[in-house]
C-alpha atoms as a PDB file:
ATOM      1  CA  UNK A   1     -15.203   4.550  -3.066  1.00  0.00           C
ATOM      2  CA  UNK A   2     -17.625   6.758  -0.713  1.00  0.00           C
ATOM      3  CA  UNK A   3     -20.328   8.183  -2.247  1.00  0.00           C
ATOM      4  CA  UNK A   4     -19.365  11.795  -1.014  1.00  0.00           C
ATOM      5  CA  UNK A   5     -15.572  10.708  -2.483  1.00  0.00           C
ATOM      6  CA  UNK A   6     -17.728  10.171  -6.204  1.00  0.00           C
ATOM      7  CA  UNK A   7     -20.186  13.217  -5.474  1.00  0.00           C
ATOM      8  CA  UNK A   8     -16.579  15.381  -5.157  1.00  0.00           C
ATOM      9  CA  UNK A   9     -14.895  14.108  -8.270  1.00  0.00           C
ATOM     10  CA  UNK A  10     -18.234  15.000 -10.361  1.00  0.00           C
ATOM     11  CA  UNK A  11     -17.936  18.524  -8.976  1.00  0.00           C
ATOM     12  CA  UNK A  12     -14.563  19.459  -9.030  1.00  0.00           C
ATOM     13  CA  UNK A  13     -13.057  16.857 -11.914  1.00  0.00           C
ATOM     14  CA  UNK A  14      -9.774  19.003 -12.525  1.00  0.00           C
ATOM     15  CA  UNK A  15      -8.012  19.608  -9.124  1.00  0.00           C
ATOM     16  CA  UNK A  16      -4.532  18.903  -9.173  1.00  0.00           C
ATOM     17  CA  UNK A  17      -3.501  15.603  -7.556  1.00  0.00           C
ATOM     18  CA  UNK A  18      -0.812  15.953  -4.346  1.00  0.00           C
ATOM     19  CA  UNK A  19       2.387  13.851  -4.330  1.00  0.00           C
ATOM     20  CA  UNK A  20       4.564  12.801  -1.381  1.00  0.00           C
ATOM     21  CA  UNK A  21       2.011  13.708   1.308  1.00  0.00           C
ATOM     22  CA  UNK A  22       0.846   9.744   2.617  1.00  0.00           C
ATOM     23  CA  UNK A  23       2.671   7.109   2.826  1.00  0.00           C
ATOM     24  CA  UNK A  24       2.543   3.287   3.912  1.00  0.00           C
ATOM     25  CA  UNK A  25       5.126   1.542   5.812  1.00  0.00           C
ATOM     26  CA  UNK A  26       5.721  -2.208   5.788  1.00  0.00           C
ATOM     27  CA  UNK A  27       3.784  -2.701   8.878  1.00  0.00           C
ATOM     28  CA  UNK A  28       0.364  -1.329   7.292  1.00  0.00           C
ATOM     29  CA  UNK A  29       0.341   1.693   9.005  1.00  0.00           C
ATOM     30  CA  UNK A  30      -0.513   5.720   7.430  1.00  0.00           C
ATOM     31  CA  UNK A  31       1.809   8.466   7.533  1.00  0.00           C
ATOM     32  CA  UNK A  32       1.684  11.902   7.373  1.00  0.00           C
ATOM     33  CA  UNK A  33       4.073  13.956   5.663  1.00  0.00           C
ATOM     34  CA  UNK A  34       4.167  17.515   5.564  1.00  0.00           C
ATOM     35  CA  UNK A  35       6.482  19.703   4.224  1.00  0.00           C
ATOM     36  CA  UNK A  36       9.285  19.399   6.860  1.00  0.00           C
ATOM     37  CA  UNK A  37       8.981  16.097   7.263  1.00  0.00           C
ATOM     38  CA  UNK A  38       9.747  15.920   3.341  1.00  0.00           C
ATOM     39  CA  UNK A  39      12.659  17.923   3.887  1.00  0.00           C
ATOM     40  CA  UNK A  40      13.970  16.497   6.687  1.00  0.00           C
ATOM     41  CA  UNK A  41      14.521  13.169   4.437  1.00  0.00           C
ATOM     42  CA  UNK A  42      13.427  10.569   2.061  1.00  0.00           C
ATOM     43  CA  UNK A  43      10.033   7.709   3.323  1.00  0.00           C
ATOM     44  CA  UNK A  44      10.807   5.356   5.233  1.00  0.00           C
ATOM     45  CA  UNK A  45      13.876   6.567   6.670  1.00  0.00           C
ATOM     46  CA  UNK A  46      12.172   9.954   7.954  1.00  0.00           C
ATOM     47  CA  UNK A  47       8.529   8.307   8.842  1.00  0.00           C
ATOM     48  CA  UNK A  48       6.463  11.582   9.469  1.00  0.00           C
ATOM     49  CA  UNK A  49       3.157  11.314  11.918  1.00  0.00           C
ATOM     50  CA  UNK A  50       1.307   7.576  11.966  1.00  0.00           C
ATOM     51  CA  UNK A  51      -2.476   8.163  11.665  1.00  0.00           C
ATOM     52  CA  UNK A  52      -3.931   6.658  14.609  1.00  0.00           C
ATOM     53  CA  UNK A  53      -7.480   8.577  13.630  1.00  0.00           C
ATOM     54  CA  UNK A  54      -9.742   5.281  13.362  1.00  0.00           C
ATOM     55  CA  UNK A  55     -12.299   7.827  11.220  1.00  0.00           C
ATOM     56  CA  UNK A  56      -9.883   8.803   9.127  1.00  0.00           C
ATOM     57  CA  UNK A  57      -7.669   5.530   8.786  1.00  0.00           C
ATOM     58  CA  UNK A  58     -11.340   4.014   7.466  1.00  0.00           C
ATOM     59  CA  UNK A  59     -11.758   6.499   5.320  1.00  0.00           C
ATOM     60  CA  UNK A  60      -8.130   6.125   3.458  1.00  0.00           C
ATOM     61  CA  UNK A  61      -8.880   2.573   3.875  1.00  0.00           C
ATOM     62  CA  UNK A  62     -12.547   3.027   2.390  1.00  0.00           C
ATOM     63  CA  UNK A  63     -10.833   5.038  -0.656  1.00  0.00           C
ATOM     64  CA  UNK A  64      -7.400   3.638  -1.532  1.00  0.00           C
ATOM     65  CA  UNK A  65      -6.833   2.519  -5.084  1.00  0.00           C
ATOM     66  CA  UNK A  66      -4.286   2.568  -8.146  1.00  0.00           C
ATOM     67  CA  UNK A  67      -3.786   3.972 -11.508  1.00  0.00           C
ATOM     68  CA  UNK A  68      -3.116   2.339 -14.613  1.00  0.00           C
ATOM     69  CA  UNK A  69       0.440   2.985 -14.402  1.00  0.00           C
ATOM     70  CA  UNK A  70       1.027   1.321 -10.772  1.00  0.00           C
ATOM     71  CA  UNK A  71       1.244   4.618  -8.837  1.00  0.00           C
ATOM     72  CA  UNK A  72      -1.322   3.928  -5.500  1.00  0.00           C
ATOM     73  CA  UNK A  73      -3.489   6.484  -4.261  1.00  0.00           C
ATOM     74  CA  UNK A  74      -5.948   7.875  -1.898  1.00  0.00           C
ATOM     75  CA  UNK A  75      -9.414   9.609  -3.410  1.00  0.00           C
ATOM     76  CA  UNK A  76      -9.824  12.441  -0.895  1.00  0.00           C
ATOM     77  CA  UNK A  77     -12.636  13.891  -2.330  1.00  0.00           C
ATOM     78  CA  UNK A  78     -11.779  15.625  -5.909  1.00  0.00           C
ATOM     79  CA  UNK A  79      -8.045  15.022  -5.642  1.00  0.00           C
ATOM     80  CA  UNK A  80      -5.865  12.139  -5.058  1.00  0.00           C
ATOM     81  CA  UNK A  81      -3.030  11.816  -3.171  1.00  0.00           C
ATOM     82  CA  UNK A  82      -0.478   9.519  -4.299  1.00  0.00           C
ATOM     83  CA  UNK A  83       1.403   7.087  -1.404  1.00  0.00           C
ATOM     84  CA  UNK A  84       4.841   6.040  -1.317  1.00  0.00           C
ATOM     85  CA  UNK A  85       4.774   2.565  -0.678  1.00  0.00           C
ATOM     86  CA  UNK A  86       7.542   1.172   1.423  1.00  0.00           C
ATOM     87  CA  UNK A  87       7.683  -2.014  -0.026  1.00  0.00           C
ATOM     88  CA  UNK A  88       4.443  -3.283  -1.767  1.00  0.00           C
ATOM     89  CA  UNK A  89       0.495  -1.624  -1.783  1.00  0.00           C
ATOM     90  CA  UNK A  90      -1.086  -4.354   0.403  1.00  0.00           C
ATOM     91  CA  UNK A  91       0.221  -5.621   3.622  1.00  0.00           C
ATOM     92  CA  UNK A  92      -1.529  -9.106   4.399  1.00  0.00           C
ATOM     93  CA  UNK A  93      -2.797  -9.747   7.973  1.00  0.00           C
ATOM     94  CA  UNK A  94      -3.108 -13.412   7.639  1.00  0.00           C
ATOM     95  CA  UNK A  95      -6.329 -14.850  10.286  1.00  0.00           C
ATOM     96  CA  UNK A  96      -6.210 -17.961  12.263  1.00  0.00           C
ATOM     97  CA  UNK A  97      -9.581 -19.423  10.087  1.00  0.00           C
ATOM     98  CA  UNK A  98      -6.466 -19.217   6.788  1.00  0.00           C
ATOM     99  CA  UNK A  99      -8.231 -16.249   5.546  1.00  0.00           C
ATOM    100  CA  UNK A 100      -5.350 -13.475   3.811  1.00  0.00           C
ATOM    101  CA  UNK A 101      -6.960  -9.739   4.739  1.00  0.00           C
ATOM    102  CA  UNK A 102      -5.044  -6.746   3.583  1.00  0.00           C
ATOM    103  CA  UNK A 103      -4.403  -3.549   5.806  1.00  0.00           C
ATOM    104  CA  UNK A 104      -7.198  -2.074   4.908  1.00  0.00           C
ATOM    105  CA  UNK A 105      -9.594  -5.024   5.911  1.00  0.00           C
ATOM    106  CA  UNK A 106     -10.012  -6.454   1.766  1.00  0.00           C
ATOM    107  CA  UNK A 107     -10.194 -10.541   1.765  1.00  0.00           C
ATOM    108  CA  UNK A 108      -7.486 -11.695  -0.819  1.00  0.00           C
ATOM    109  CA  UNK A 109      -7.011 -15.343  -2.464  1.00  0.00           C
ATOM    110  CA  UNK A 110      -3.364 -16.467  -2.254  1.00  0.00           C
ATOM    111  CA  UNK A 111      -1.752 -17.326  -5.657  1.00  0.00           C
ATOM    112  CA  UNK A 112       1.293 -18.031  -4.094  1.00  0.00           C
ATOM    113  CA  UNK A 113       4.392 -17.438  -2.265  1.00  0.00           C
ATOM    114  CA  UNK A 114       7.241 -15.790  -2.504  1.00  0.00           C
ATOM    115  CA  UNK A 115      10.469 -14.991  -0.379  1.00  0.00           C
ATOM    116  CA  UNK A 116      12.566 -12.010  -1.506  1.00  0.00           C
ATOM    117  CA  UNK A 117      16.527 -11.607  -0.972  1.00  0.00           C
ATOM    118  CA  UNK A 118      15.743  -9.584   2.085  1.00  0.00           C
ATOM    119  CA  UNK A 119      14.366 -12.787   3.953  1.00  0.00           C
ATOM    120  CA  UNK A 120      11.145 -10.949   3.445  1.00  0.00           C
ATOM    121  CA  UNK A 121       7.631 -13.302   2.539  1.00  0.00           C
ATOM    122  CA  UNK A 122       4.966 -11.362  -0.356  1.00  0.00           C
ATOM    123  CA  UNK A 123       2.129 -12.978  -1.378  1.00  0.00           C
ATOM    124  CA  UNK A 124       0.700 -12.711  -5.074  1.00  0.00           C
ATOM    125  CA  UNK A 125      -2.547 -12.924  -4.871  1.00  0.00           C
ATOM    126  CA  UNK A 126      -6.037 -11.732  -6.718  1.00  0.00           C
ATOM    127  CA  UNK A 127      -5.502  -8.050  -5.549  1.00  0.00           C
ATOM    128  CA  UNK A 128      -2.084  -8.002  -6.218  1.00  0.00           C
ATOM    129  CA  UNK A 129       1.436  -7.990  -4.220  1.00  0.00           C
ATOM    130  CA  UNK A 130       1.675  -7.896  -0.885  1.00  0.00           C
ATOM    131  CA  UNK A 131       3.908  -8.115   2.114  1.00  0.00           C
ATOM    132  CA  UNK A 132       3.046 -10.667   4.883  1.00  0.00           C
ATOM    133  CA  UNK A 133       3.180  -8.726   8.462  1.00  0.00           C
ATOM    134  CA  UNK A 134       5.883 -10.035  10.645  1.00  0.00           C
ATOM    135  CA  UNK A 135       3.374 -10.384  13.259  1.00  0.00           C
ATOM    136  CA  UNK A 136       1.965 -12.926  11.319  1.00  0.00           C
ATOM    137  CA  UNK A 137       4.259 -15.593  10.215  1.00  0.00           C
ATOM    138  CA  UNK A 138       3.871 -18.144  12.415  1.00  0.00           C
ATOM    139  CA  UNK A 139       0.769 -18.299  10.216  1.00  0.00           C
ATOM    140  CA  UNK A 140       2.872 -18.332   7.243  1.00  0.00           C
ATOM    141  CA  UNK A 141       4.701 -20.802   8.153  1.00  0.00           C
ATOM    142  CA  UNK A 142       2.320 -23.015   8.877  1.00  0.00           C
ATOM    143  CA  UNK A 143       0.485 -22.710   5.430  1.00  0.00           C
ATOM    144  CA  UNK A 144       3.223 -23.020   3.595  1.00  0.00           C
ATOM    145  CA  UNK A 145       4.112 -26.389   5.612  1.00  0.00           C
ATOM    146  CA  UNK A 146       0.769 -27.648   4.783  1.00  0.00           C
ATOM    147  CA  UNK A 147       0.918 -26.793   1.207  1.00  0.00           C
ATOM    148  CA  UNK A 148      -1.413 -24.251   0.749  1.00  0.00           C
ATOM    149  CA  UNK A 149       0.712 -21.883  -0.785  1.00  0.00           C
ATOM    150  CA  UNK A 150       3.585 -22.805  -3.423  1.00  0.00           C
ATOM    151  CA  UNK A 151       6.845 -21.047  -3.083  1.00  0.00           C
ATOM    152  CA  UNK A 152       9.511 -19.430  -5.092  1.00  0.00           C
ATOM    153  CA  UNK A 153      12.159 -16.770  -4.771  1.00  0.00           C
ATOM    154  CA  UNK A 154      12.579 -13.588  -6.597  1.00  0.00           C
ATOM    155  CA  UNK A 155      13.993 -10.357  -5.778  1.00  0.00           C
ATOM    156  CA  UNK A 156      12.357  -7.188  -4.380  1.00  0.00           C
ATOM    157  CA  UNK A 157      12.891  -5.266  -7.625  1.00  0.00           C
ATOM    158  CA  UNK A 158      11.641  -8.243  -9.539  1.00  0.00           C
ATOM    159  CA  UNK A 159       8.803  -8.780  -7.483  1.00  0.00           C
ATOM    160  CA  UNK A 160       7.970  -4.776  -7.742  1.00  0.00           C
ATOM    161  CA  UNK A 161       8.337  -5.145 -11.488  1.00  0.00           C
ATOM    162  CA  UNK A 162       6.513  -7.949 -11.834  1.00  0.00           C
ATOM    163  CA  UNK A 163       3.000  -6.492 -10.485  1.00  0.00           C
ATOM    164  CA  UNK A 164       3.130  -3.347 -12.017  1.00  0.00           C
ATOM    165  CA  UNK A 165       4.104  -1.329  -8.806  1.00  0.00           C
ATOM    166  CA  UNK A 166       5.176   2.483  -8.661  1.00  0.00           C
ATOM    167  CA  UNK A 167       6.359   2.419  -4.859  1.00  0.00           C
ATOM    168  CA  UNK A 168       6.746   6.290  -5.000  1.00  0.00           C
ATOM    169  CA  UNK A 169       5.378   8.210  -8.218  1.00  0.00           C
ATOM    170  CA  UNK A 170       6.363  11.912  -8.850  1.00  0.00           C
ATOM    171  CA  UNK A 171       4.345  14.728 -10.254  1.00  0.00           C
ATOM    172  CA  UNK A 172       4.902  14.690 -13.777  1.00  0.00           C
ATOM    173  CA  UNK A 173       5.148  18.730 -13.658  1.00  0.00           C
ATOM    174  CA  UNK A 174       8.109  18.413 -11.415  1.00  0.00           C
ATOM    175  CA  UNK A 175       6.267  19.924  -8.490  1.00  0.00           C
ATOM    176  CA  UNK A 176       5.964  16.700  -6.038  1.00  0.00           C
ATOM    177  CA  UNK A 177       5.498  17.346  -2.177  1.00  0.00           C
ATOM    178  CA  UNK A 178       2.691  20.067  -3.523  1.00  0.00           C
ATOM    179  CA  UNK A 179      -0.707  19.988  -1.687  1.00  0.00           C
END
């Protein structure tokens, strides 16, 4: 976390935390979701405005986390603002040296494999569950053909449940969207 992020929290430790604001898509990418877009319809279906600020995508990067109950956040300053996930927390950009990266640029170790009923391939690994980018399964493919990775099948619910994952927490008071 930045050290202005921690110098924020000390100073303000009660603000109230936002809810249906950010979100990530299954491609690794940030959105923005104001109050229109929220009303206009449910993430991923109505999208909102893809960051494309590198400052600010670091930043997010620099400060994303989750909570003990599985909800994943970003620490902007004193308050954080819970994601909705399209499909897991970490999107895995896999690198031609084997290496597993996740969106935000974090090296992961690859527990193993798994292929859910939508065709789609997550990885388990030491940071948690995560969705390989389509870009990259050629990649994939290859490591699973050379036995690097064991595979198994589960479904998307399963796999969710499995890890722990809230893939798009509410405000507990019942006011979600709130900023």
């Amino acid at each position: 976390m930045d050290a202005i992020v921690e110098a924020a929290l000390k100073k303000w430790p009660n603000v109230p935390h936002c809810y249906g604001w950010l979100a990530l898509d299954a491609r690794g990418d940030w959105y923005m979701r104001d109050e229109r877009i929220q009303a206009a319809g449910p993430f991923p279906t109505v999208k909102g405005s893809r960051i494309v600020h590198d400052k600010l995508i670091g930043f997010i990067d620099r400060n994303y986390a989750s909570d003990d109950q599985g909800a994943w956040f970003f620490q902007n300053g004193p308050q954080r603002v819970y994601l909705q996930l399209e499909v897991a927390p970490w999107i895995w950009r896999l690198q031609p040296d084997g290496r597993v990266l996740t969106h935000t640029g974090r090296e992961a170790q690859v527990a193993g494999a798994v292929l859910d009923e939508q065709d789609r391939l997550f990885l388990e690994t030491d940071l948690g569950l995560g969705l390989v980018h389509t870009q990259d399964m050629g990649l994939a493919a290859d490591a699973i053909e050379a036995g690097r990775w064991s595979m198994s099948n589960a479904t998307h619910a399963e796999l969710i449940a499995r890890h722990g994952v809230l893939l798009a927490p509410v405000d507990p008071k019942g006011e979600s969207g709130k900023a």
